[in-house]
N, C-alpha and C. Protein backbone atom coordinates (compact mmCIF):
# COMPACT_ATOMS: atom_id res chain seq x y z
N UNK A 1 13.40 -8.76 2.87
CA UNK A 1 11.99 -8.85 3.23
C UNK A 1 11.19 -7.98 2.25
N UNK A 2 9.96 -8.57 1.93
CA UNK A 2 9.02 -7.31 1.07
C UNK A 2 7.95 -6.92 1.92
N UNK A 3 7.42 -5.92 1.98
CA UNK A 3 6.44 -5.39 2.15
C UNK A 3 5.39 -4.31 1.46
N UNK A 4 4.73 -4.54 1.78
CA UNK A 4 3.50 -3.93 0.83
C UNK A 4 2.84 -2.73 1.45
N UNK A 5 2.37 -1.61 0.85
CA UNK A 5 1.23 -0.77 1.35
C UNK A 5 0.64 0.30 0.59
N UNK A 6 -0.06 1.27 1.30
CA UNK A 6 -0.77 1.87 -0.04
C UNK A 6 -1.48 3.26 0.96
N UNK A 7 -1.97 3.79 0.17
CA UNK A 7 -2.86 5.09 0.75
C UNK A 7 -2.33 5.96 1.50
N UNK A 8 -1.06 6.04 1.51
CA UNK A 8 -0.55 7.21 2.81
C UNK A 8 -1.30 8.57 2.66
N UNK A 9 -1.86 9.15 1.42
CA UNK A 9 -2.25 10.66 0.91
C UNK A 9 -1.45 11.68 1.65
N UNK A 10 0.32 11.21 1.63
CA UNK A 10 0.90 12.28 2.14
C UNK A 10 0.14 13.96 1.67
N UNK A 11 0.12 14.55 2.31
CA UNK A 11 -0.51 16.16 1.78
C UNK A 11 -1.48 16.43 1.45
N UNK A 12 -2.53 15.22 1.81
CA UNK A 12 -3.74 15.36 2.14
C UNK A 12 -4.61 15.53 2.88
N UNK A 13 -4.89 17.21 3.43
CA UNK A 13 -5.59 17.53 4.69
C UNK A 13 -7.14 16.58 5.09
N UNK A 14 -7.58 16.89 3.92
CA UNK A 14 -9.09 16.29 3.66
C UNK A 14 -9.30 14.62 4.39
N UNK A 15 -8.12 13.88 3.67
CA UNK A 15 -8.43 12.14 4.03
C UNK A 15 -8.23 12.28 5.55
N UNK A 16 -7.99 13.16 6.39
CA UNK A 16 -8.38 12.92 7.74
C UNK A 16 -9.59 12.72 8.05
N UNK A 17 -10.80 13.21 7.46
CA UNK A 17 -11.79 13.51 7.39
C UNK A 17 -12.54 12.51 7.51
N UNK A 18 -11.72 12.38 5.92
CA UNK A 18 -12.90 11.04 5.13
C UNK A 18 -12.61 10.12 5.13
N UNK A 19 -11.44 9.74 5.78
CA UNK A 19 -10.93 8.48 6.67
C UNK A 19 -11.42 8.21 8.04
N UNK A 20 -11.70 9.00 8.66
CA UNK A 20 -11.34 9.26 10.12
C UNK A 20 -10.02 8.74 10.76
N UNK A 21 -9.10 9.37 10.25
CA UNK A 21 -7.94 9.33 10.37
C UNK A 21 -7.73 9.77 12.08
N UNK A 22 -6.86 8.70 12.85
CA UNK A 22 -6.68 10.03 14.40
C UNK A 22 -5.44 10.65 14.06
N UNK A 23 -5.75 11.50 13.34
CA UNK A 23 -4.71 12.58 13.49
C UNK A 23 -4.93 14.11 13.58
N UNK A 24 -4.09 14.86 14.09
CA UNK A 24 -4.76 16.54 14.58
C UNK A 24 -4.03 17.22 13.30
N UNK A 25 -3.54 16.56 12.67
CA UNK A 25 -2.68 17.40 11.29
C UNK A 25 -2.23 17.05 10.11
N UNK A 26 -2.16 17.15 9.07
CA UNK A 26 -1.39 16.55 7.91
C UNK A 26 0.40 16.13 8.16
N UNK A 27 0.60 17.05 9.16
CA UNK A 27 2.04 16.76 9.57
C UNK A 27 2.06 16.28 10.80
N UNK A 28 1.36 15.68 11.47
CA UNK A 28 0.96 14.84 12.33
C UNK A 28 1.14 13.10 11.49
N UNK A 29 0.00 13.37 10.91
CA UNK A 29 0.16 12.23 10.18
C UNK A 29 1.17 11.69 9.03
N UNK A 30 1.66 12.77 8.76
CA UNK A 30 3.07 12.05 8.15
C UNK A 30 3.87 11.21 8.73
N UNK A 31 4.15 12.59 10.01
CA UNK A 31 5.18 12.02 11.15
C UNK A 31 5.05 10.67 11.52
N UNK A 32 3.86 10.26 11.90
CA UNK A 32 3.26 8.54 12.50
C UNK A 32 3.28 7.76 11.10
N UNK A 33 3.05 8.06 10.08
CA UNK A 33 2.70 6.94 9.18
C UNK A 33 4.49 6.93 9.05
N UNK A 34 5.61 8.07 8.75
CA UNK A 34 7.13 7.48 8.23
C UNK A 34 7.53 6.87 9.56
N UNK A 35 7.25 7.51 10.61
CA UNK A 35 7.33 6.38 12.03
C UNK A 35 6.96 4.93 12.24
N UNK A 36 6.09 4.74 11.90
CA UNK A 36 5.41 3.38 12.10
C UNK A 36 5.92 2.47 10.54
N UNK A 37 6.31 2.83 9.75
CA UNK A 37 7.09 2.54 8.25
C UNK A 37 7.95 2.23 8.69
N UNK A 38 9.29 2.96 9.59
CA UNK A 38 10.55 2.76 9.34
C UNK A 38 10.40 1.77 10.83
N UNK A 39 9.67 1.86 11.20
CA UNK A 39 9.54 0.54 12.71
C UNK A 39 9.85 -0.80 12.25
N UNK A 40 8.94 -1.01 10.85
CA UNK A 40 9.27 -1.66 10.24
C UNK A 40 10.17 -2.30 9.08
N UNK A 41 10.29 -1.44 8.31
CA UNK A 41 10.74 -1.68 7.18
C UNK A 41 11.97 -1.38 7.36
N UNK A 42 13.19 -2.39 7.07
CA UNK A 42 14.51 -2.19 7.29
C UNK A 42 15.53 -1.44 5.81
N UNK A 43 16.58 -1.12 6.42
CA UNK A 43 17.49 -0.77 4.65
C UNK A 43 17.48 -2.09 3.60
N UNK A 44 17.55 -2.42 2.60
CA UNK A 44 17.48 -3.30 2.05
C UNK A 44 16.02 -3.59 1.51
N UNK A 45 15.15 -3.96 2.79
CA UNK A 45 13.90 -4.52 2.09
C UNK A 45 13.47 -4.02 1.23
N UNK A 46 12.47 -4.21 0.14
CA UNK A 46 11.76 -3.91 -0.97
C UNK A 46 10.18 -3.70 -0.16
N UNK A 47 10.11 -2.19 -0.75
CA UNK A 47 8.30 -2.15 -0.42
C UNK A 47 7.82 -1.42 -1.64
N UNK A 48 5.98 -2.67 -2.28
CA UNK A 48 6.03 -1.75 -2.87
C UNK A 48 4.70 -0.90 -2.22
N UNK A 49 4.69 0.37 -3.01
CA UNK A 49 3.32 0.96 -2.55
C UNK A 49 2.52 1.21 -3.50
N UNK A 50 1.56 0.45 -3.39
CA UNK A 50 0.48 0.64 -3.82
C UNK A 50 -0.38 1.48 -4.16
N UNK A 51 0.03 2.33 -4.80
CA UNK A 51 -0.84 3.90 -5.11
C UNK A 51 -0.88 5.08 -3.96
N UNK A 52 -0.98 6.16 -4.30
CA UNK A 52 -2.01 7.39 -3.78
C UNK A 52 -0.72 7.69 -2.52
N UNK A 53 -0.09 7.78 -2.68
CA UNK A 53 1.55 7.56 -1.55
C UNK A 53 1.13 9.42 -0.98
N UNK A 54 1.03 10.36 -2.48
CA UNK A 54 1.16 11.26 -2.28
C UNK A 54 0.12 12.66 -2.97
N UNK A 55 -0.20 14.02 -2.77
CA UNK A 55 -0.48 15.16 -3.77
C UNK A 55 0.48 15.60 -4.01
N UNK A 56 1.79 15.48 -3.58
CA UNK A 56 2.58 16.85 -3.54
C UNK A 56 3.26 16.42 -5.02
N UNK A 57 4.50 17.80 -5.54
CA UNK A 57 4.80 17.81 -6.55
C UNK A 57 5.92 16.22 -6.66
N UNK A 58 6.84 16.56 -7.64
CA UNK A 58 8.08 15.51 -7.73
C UNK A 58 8.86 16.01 -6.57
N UNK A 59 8.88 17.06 -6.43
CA UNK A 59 10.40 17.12 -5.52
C UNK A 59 9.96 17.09 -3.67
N UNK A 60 8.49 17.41 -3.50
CA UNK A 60 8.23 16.88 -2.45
C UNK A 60 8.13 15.55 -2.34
N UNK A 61 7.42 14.72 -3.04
CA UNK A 61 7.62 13.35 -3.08
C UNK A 61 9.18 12.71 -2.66
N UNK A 62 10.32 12.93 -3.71
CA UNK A 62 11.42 12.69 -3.20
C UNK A 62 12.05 13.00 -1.95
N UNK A 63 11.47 14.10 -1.28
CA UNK A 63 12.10 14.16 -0.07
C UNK A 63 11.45 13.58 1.06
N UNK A 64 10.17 13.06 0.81
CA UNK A 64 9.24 11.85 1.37
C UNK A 64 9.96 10.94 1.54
N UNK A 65 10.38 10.31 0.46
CA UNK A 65 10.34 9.27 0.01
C UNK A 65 12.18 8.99 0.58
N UNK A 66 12.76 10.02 0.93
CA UNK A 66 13.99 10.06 0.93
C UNK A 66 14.56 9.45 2.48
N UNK A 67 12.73 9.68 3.81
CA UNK A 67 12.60 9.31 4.77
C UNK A 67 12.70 7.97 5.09
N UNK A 68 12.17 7.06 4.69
CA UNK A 68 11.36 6.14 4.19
C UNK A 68 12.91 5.09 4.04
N UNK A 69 13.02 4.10 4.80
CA UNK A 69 13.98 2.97 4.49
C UNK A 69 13.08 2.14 3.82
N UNK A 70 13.93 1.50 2.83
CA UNK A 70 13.67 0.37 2.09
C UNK A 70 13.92 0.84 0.55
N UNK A 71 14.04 -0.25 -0.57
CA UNK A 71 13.65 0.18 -1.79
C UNK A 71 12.68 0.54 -2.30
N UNK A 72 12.13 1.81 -2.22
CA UNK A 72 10.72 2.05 -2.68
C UNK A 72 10.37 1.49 -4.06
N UNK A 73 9.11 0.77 -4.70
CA UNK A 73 9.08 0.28 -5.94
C UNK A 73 7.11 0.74 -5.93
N UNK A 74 6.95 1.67 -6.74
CA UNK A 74 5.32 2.28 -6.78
C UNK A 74 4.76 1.89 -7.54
N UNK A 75 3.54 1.89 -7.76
CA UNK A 75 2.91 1.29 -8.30
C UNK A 75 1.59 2.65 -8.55
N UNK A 76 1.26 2.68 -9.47
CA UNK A 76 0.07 4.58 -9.66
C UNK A 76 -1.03 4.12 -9.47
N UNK A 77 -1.58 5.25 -8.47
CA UNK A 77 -2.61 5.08 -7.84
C UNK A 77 -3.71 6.44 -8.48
N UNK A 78 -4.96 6.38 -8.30
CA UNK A 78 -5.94 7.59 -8.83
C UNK A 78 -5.30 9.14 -8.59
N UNK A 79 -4.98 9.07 -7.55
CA UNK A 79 -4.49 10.37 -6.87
C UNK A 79 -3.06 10.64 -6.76
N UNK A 80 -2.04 9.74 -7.66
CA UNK A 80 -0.52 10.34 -8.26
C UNK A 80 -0.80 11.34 -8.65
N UNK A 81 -0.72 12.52 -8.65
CA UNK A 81 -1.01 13.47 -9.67
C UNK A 81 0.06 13.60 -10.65
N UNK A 82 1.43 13.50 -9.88
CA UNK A 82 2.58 13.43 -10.80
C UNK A 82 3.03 12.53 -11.70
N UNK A 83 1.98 11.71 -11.49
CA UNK A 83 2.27 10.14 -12.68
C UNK A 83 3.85 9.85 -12.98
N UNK A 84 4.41 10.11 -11.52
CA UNK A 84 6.01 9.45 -12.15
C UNK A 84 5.91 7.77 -11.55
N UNK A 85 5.27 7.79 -11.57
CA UNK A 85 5.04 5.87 -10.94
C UNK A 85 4.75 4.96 -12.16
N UNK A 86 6.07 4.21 -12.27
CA UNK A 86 6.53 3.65 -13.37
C UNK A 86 5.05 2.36 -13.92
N UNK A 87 4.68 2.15 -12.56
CA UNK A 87 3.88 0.65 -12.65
C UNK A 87 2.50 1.19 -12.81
N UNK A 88 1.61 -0.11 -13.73
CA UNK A 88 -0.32 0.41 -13.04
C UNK A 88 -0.25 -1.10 -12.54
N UNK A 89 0.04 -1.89 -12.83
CA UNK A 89 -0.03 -3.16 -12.16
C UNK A 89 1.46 -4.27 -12.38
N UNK A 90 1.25 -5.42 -11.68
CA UNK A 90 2.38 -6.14 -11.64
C UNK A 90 1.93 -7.29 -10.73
N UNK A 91 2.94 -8.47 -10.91
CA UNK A 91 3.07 -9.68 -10.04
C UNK A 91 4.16 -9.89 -9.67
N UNK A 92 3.73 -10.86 -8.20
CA UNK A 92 4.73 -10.72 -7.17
C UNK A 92 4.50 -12.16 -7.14
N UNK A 93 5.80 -12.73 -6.54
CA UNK A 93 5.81 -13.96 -5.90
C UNK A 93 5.87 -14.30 -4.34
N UNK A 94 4.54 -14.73 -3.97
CA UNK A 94 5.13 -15.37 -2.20
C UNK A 94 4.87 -16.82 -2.12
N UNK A 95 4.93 -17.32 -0.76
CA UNK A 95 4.81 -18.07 -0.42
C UNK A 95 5.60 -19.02 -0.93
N UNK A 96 5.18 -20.43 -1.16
CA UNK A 96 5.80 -21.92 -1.94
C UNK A 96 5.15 -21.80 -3.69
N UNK A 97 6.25 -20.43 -4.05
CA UNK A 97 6.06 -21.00 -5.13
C UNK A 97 4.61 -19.80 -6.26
N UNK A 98 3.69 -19.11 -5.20
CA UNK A 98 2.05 -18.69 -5.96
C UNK A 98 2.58 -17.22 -5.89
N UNK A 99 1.74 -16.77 -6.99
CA UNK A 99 1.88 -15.23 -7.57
C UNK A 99 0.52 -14.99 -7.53
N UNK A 100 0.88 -13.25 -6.80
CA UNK A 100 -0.81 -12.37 -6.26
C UNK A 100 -0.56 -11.04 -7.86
N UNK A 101 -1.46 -10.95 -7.66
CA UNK A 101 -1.22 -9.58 -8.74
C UNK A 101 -1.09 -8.18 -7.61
N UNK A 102 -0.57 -7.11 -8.45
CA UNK A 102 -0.20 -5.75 -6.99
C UNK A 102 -1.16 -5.28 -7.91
N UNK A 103 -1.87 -4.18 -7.57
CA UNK A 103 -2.28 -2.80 -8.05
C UNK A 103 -3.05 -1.89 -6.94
N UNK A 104 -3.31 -0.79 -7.70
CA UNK A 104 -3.61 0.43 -6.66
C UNK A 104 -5.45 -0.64 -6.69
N UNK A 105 -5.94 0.07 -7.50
CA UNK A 105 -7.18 -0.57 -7.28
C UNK A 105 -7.71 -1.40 -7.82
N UNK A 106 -8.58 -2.72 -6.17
CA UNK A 106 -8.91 -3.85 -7.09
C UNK A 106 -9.73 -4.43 -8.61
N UNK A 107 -10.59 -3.66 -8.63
CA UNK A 107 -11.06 -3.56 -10.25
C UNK A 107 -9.83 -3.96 -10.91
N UNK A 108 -8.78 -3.42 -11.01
CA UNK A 108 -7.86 -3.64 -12.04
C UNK A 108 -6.80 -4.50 -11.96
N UNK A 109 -7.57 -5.48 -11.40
CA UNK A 109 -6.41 -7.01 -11.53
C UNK A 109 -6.59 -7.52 -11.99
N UNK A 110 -5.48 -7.92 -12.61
CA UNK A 110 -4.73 -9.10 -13.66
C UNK A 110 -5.35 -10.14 -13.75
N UNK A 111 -6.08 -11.04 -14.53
CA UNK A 111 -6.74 -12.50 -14.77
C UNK A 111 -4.98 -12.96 -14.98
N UNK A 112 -5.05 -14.51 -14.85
CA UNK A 112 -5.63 -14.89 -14.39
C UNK A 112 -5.37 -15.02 -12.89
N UNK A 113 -4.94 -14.38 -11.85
CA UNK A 113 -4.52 -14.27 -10.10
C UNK A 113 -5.07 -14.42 -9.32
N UNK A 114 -5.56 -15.31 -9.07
CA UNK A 114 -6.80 -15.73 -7.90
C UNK A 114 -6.03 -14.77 -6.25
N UNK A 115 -5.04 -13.98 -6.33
CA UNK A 115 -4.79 -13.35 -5.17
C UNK A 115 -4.85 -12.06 -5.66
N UNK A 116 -5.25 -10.80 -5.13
CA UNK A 116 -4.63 -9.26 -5.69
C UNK A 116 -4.74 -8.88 -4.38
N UNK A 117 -3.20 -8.34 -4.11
CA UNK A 117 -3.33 -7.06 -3.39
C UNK A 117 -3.05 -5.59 -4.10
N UNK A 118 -3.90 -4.67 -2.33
CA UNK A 118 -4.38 -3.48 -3.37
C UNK A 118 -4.67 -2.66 -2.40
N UNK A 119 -4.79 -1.23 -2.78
CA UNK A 119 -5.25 -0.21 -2.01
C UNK A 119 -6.32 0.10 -2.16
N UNK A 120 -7.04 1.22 -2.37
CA UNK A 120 -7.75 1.95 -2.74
C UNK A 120 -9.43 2.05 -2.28
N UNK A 121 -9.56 1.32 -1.06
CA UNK A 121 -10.74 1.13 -0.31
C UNK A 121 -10.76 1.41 0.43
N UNK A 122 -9.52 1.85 1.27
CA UNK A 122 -9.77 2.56 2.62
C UNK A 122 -10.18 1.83 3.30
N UNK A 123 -11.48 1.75 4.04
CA UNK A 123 -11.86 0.63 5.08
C UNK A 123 -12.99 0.10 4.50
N UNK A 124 -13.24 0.09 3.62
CA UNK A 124 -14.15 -0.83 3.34
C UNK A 124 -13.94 -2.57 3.53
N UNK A 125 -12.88 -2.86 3.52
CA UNK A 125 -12.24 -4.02 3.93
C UNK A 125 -10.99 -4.42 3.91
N UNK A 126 -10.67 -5.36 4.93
CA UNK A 126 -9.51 -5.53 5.16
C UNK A 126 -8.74 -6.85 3.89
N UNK A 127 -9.75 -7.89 4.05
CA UNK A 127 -10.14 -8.54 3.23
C UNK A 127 -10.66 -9.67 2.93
N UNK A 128 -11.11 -9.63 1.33
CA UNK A 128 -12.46 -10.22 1.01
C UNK A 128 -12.54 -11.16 -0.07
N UNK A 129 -13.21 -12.28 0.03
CA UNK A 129 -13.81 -13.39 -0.81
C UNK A 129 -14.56 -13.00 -1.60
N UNK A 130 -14.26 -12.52 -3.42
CA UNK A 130 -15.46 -12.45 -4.06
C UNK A 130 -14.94 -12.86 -5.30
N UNK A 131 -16.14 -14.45 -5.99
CA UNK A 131 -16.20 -14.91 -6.94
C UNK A 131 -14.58 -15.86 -7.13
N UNK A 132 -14.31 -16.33 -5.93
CA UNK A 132 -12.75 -17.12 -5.90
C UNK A 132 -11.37 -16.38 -5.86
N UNK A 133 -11.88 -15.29 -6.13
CA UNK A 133 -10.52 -14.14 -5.82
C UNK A 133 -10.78 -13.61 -4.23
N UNK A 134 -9.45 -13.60 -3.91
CA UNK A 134 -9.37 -13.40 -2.33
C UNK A 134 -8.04 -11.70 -2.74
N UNK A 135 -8.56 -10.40 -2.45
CA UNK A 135 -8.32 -9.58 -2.33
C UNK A 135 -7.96 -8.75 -0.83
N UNK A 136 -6.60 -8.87 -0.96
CA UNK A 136 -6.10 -8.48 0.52
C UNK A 136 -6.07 -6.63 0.34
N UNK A 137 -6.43 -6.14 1.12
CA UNK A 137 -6.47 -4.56 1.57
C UNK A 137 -4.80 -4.37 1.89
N UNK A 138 -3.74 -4.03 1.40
CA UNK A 138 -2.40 -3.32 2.15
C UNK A 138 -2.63 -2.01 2.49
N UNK A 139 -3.55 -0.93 2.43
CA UNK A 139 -3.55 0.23 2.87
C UNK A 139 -3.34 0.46 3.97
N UNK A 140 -2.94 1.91 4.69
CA UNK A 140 -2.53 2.26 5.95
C UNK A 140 -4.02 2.05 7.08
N UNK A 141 -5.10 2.74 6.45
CA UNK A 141 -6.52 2.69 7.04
C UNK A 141 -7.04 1.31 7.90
N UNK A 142 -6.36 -0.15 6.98
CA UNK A 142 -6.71 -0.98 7.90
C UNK A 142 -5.72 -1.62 8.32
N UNK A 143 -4.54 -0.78 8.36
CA UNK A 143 -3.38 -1.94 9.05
C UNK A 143 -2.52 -0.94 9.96
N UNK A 144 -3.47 -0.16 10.73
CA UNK A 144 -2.91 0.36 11.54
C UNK A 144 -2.12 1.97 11.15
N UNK A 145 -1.78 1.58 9.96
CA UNK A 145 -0.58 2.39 9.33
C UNK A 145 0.63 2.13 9.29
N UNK A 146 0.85 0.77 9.44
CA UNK A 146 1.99 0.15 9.20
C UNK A 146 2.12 -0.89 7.67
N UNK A 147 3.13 -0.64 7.46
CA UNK A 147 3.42 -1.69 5.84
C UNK A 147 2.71 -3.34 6.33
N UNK A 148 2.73 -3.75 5.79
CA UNK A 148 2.14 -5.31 5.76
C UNK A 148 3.57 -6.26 4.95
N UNK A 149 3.62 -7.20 5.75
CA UNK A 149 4.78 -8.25 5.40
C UNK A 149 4.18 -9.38 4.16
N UNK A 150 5.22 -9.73 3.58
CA UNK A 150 4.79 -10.52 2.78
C UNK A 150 4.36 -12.21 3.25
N UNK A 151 5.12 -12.13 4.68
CA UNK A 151 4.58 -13.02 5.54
C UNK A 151 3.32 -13.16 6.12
N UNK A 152 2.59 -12.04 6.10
CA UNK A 152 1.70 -11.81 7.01
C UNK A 152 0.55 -12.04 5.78
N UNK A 153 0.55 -11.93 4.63
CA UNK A 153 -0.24 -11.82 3.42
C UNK A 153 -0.37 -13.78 3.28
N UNK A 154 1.19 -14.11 3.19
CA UNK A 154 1.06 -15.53 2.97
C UNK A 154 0.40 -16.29 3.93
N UNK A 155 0.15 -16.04 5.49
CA UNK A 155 -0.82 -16.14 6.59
C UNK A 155 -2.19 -16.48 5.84
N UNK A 156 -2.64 -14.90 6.20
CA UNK A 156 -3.88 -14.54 5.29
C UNK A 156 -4.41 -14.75 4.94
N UNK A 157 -3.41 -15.32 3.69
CA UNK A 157 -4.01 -15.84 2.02
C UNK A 157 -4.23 -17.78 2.54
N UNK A 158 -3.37 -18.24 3.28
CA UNK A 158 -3.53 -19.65 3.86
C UNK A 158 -4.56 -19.60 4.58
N UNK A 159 -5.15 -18.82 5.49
CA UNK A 159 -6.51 -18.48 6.69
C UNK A 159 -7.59 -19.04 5.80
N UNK A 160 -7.73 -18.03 5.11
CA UNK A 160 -8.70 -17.63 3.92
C UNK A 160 -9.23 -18.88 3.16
N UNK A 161 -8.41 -19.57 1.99
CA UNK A 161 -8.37 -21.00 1.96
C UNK A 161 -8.69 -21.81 2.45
């Protein structure tokens, strides 16, 4: 199975804030976002994440990340600070056959992909129709805080249409 997501800002006191995050703590909200992750996401599956995962150094990251079932595959977001995230963008295949472009933020998708998913909006939308590109939101902010299926995108992306 793949799944997608984005924005966790592990070790970020502040995005409670400026999210309105319900959470009473930074370790509050870890706890629920690797909770509600591993609800989903089984050993095996592939997730990637979509930017901004984390502040902390490399070796906090890895022991994040060490929580976390699935194959992690990242993708760099504004707020990597550690820039060990191999990807800035990439394509994926779902559905029968159609390829979305991944990246942290939508500005920076790939022509020609009439699909991008992406983080980096927080709630500004979940997602949106603009100029024939249909841009799906995977961040935690509007999906509860759970990963998003690649099923649930191929939905979506069929609704939308």
């Amino acid at each position: 199975m793949k799944w997608f997501t984005s924005d966790q800002h592990f070790g970020h006191e502040n995005i409670i804030k400026y999210c309105k995050r319900p959470f009473s703590s930074v370790k509050h909200m870890e706890e629920e976002i690797i909770k509600r992750f591993n609800e989903r996401v089984k050993e095996g599956d592939t997730v990637y994440i979509l930017g901004d995962f984390t502040f902390r150094n490399n070796k906090e990251r890895k022991d994040l990340m060490s929580k976390l079932n699935g194959n992690l595959i990242f993708i760099e977001g504004n707020h990597d600070k550690d820039r060990s995230c191999p990807l800035y963008s990439g394509i994926i295949k779902y559905g029968d056959g159609h390829f979305a472009c991944i990246c942290h933020n939508p500005i920076d998708r790939l022509s020609p992909y009439q699909v991008v998913l992406h983080g980096h909006v927080h709630k500004l939308w979940k997602a949106k129709v603009d100029e024939g590109i249909i841009y799906i939101n995977v961040g935690v902010d509007v999906n509860n805080f759970y990963p998003v299926s690649i099923e649930e995108i191929d939905k979506q992306v069929r609704e939308i249409r």
